[in-house]
Protein backbone atom coordinates (compact mmCIF):
# COMPACT_ATOMS: atom_id res chain seq x y z
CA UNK A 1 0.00 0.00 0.00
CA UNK A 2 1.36 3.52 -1.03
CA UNK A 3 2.44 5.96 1.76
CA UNK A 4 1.54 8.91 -0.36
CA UNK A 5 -1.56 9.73 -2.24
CA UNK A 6 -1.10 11.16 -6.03
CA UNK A 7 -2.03 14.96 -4.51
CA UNK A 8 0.41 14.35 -1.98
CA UNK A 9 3.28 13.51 -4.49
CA UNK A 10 2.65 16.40 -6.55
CA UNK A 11 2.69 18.77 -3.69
CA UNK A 12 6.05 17.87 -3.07
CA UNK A 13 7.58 18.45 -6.32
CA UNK A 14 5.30 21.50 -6.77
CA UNK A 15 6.10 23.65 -3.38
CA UNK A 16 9.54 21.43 -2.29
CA UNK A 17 8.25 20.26 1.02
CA UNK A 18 5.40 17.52 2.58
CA UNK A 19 4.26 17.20 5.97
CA UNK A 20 2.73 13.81 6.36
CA UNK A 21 1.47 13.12 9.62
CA UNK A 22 2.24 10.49 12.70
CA UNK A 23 5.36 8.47 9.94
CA UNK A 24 6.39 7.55 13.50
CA UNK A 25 4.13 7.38 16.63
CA UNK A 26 3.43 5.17 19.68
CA UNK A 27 6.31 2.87 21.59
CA UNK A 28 8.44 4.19 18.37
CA UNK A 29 8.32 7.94 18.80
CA UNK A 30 8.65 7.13 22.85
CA UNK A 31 11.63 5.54 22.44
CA UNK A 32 13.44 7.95 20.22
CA UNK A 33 12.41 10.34 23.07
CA UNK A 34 13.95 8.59 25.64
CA UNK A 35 17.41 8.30 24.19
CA UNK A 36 17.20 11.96 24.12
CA UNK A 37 16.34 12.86 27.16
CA UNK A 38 19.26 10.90 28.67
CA UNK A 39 21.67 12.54 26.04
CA UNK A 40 20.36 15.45 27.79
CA UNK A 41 20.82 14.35 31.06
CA UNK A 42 24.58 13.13 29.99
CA UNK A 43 25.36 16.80 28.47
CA UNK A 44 25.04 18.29 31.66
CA UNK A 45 28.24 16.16 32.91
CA UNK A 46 30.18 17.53 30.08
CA UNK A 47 31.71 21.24 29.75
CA UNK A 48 32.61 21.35 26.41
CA UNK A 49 31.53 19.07 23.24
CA UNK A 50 31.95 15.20 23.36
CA UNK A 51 31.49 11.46 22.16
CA UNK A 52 33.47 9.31 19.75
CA UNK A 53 32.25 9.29 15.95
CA UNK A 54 35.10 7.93 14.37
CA UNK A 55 35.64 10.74 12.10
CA UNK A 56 37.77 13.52 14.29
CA UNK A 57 34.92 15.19 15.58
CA UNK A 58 32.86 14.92 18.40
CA UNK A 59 28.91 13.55 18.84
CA UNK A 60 27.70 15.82 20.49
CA UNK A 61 27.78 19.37 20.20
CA UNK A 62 27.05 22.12 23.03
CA UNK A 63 25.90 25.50 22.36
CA UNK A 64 27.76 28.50 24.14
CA UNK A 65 26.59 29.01 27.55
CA UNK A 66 26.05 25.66 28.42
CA UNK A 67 26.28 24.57 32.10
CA UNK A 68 24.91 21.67 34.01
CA UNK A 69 22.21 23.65 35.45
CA UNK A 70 20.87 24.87 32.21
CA UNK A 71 22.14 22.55 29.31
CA UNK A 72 22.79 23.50 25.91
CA UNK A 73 23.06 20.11 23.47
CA UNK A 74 22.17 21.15 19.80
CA UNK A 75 23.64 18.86 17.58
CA UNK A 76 23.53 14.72 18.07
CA UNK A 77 25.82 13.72 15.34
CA UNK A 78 24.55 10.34 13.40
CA UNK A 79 22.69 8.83 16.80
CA UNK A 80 21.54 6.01 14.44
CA UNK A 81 25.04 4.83 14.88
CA UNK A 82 24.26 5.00 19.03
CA UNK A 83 20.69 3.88 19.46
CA UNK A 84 18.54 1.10 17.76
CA UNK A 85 15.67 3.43 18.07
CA UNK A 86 16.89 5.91 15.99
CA UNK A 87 18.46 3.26 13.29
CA UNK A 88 14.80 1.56 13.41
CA UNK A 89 13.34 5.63 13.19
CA UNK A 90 15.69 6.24 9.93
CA UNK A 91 15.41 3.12 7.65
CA UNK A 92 11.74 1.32 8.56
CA UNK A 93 9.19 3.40 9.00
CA UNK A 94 6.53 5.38 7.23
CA UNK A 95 8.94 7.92 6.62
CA UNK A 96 11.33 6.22 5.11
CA UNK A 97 8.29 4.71 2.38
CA UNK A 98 7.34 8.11 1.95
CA UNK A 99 11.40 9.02 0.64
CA UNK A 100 11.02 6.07 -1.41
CA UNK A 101 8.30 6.60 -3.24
CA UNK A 102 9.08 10.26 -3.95
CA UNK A 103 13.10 9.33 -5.22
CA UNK A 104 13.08 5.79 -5.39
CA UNK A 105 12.68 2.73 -6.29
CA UNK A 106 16.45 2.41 -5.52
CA UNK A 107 17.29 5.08 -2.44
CA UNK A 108 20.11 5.25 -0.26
CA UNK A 109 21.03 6.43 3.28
CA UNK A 110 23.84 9.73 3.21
CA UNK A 111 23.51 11.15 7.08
CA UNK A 112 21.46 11.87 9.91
CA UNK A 113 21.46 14.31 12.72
CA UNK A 114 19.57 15.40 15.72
CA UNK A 115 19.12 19.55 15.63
CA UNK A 116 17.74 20.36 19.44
CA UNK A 117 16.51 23.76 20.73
CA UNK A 118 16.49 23.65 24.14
CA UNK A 119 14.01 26.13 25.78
CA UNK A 120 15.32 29.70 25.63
CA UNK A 121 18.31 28.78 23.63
CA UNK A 122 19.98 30.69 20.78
CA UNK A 123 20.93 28.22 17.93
CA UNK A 124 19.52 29.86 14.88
CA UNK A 125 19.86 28.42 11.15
CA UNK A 126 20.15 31.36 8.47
CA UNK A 127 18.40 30.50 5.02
CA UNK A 128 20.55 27.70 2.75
CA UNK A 129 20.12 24.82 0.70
CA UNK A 130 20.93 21.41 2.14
CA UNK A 131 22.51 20.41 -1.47
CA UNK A 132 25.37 23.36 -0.94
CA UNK A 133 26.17 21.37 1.93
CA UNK A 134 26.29 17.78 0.48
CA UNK A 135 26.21 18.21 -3.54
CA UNK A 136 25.72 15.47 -5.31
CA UNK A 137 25.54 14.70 -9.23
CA UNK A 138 21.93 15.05 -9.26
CA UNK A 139 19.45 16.77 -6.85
CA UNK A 140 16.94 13.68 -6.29
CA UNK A 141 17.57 14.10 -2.57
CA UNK A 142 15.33 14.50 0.50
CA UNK A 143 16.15 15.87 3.96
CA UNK A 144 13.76 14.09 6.43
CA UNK A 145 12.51 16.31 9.16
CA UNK A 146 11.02 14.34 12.06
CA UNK A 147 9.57 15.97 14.69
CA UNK A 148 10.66 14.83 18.37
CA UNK A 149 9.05 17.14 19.69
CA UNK A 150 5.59 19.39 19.04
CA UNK A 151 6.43 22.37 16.59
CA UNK A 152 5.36 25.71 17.50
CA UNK A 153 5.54 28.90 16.22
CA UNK A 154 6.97 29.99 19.39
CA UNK A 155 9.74 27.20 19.56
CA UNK A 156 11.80 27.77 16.41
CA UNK A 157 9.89 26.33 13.79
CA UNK A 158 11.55 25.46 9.99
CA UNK A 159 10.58 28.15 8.11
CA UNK A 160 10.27 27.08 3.85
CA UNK A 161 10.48 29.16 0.88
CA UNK A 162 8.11 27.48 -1.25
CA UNK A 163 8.89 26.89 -4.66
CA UNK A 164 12.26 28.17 -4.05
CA UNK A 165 13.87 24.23 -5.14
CA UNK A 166 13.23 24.83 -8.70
CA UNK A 167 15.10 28.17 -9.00
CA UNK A 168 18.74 26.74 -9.37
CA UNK A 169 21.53 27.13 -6.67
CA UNK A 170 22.12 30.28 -4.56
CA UNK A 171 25.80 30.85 -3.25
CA UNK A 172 26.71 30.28 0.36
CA UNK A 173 29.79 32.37 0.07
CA UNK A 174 30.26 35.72 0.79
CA UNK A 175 33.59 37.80 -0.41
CA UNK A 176 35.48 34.57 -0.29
CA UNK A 177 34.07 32.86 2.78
CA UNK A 178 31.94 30.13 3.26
CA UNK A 179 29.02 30.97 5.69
CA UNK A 180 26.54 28.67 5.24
CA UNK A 181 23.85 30.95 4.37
CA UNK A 182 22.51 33.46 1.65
CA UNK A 183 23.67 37.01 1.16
CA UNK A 184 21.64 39.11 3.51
CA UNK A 185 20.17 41.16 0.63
CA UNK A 186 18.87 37.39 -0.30
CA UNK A 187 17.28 36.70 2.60
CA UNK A 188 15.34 40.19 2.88
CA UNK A 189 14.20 39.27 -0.64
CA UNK A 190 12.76 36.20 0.47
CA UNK A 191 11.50 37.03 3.90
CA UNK A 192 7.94 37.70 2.54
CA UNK A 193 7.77 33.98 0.86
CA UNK A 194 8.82 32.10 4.08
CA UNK A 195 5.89 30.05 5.57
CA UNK A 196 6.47 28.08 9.13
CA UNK A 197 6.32 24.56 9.17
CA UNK A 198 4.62 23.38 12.49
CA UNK A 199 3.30 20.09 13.53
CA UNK A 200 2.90 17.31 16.64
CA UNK A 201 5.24 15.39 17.27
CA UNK A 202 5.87 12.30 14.89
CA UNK A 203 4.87 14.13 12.18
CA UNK A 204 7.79 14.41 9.21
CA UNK A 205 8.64 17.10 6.81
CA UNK A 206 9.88 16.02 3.39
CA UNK A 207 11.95 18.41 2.21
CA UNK A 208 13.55 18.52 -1.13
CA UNK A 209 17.53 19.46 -1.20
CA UNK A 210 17.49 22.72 -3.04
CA UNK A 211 14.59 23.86 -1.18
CA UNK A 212 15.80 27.36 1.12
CA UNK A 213 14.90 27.16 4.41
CA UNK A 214 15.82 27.84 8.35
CA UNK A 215 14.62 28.92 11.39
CA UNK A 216 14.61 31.18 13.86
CA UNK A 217 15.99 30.44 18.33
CA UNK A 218 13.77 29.17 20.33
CA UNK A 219 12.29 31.93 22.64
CA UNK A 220 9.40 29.45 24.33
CA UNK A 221 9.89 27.52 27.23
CA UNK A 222 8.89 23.93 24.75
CA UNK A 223 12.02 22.01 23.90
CA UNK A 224 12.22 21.58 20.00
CA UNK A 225 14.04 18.72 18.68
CA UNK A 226 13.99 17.34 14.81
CA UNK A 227 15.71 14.05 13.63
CA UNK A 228 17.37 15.12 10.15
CA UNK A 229 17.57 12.44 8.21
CA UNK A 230 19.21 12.86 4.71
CA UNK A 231 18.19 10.17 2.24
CA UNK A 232 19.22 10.17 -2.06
CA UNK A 233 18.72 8.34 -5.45
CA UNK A 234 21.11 5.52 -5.71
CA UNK A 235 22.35 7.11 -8.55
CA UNK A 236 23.19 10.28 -7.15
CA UNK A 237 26.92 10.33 -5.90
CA UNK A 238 28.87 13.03 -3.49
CA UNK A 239 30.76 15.83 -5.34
CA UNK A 240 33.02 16.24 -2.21
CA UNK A 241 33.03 14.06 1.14
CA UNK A 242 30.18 14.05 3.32
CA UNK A 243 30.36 16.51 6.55
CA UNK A 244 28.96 13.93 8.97
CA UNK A 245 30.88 10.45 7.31
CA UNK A 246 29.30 7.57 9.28
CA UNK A 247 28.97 3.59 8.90
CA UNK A 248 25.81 3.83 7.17
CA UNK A 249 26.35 6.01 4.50
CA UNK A 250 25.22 4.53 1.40
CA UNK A 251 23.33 1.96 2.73
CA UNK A 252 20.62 1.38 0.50
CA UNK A 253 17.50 1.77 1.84
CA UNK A 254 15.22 0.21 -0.78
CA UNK A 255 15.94 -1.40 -4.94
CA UNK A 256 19.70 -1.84 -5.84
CA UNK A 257 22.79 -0.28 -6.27
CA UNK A 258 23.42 2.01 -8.87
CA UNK A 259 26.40 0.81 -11.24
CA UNK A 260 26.20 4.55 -13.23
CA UNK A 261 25.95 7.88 -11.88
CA UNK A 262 23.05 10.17 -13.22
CA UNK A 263 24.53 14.08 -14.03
CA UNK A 264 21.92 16.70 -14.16
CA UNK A 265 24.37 19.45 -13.57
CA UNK A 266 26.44 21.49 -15.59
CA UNK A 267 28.06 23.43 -13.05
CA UNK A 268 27.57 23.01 -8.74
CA UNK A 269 29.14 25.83 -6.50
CA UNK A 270 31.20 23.09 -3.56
CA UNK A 271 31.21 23.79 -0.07
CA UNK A 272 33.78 24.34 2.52
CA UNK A 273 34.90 21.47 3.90
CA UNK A 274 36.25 22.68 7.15
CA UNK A 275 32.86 22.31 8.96
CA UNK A 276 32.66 18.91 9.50
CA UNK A 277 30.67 17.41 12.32
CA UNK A 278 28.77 20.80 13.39
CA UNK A 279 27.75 23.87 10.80
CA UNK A 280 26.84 25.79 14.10
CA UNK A 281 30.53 27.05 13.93
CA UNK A 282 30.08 28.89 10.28
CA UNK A 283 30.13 32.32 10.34
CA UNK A 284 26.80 32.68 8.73
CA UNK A 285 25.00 30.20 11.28
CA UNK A 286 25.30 29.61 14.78
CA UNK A 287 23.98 31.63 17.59
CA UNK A 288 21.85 34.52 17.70
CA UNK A 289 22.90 37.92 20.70
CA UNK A 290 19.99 38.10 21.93
């Protein structure tokens, strides 16, 4: 039985994002809650970022200010890797159907992530494309938003430009520096296009690579927490290596491997590299003064 209705499909490709509601719900969505809560927990033992990935950087990220009486974890690098919920969360469920019948038949795995704002916290993501980040020979690629948490418009919510994934690739560099977001005369040209995404939690939003998008810190006292889930055509291969490597990239998630890559680009604007493990530390993204 198909995830995704026709209508559904064809908003996708039309506006660049889906919200499809409870992919993961019950014992499932309970257990990917726990496992954060006690990374929580564990954060506040820790005065700087920590954890073992393998890769030369660390799994978890803190943001600036952090202390053990009011934590600050924003970024849980690959926790698939860490916790069978989350590896059960990223390749069976509803969500993962849902990638598969929007890019598939044959899909693979790239990365995943966990982006937390904690109540009153000042993590802030200025307005990019995921496929500056990890560009790949073609663009059938989706970014899997699931929501740990209940999405608010008080708590940070994504915010989308619709429509904005079919209007080719907008530099991330400004005068010679990687930022990891638009030009600031960008952004104010988009600002009136942005719409929030909001939902309970276990809801997903299916978001395609080139879409722009970000969001704002969390001024409410409601944790927000999204597990980012990065998922692509078999057939689309990395133009440079992956910011968060980890043992499951490339793992294919449904159909076969692809033997040829498929090139729908003539020309791709690459990435920094030197941001590996967190893009918090960019000077285009990170945290918010006030």
């Amino acid at each position: 039985m198909a995830t995704l209705s026709e209508q559904q499909r064809a908003a996708f490709w039309r506006e660049g994002c889906l919200l499809l509601e409870q992919a993961v719900s019950g014992d499932a969505l309970a257990a990917l809650r726990r496992d954060l809560d006690a990374w929580i927990a564990e954060s506040r033992g820790h005065a700087a970022p920590w954890g073992e990935t393998g890769h030369g950087f660390p799994r978890f990220d803190l943001e600036a200010g952090h202390s053990a009486e009011q934590p600050r974890l924003r970024r849980v690098n690959n926790p698939a890797e860490i916790s069978d919920a989350y590896e059960r969360a990223t390749f069976a469920t509803a969500m993962t159907r849902a990638v598969v019948e929007l890019i598939g038949p044959d899909v693979k795995f790239h990365h995943g992530k966990i982006n937390v704002k904690l109540p009153s916290t000042r993590s802030r993501v200025g307005l990019h494309q995921d496929f500056s980040y990890t560009p790949h020979t073609n663009d059938d690629i989706v970014t899997a938003l699931l929501m740990l948490d209940d999405v608010t418009m008080e708590n940070g919510p994504l915010q989308v430009a619709p429509g904005s994934h079919t209007e080719g690739q907008v530099s991330l560099w400004q005068d010679g520096v990687f930022t990891g977001q638009v030009a600031d005369t960008t952004a104010t040209a988009l600002a009136g296009r942005l719409r929030p995404v909001t939902g309970r939690a276990g809801d997903v939003c299916l978001m395609h690579t080139s879409l722009l998008h970000g969001s704002e810190p969390n001024r409410s006292p409601a944790r927000r927490a999204l597990l980012i889930s990065v998922y692509t055509a078999a057939d689309a291969f990395m133009l440079c290596p992956s910011p968060l490597p980890n043992r499951f990239e490339g793992r294919i998630v449904a159909g076969a491997e692809a033997r040829c890559a498929r090139l729908t680009k003539r020309e791709v604007e690459l990435p920094a590299l030197a941001h590996k493990g967190s893009f918090f530390n960019l000077a285009g993204q990170g945290t918010n003064a006030a």
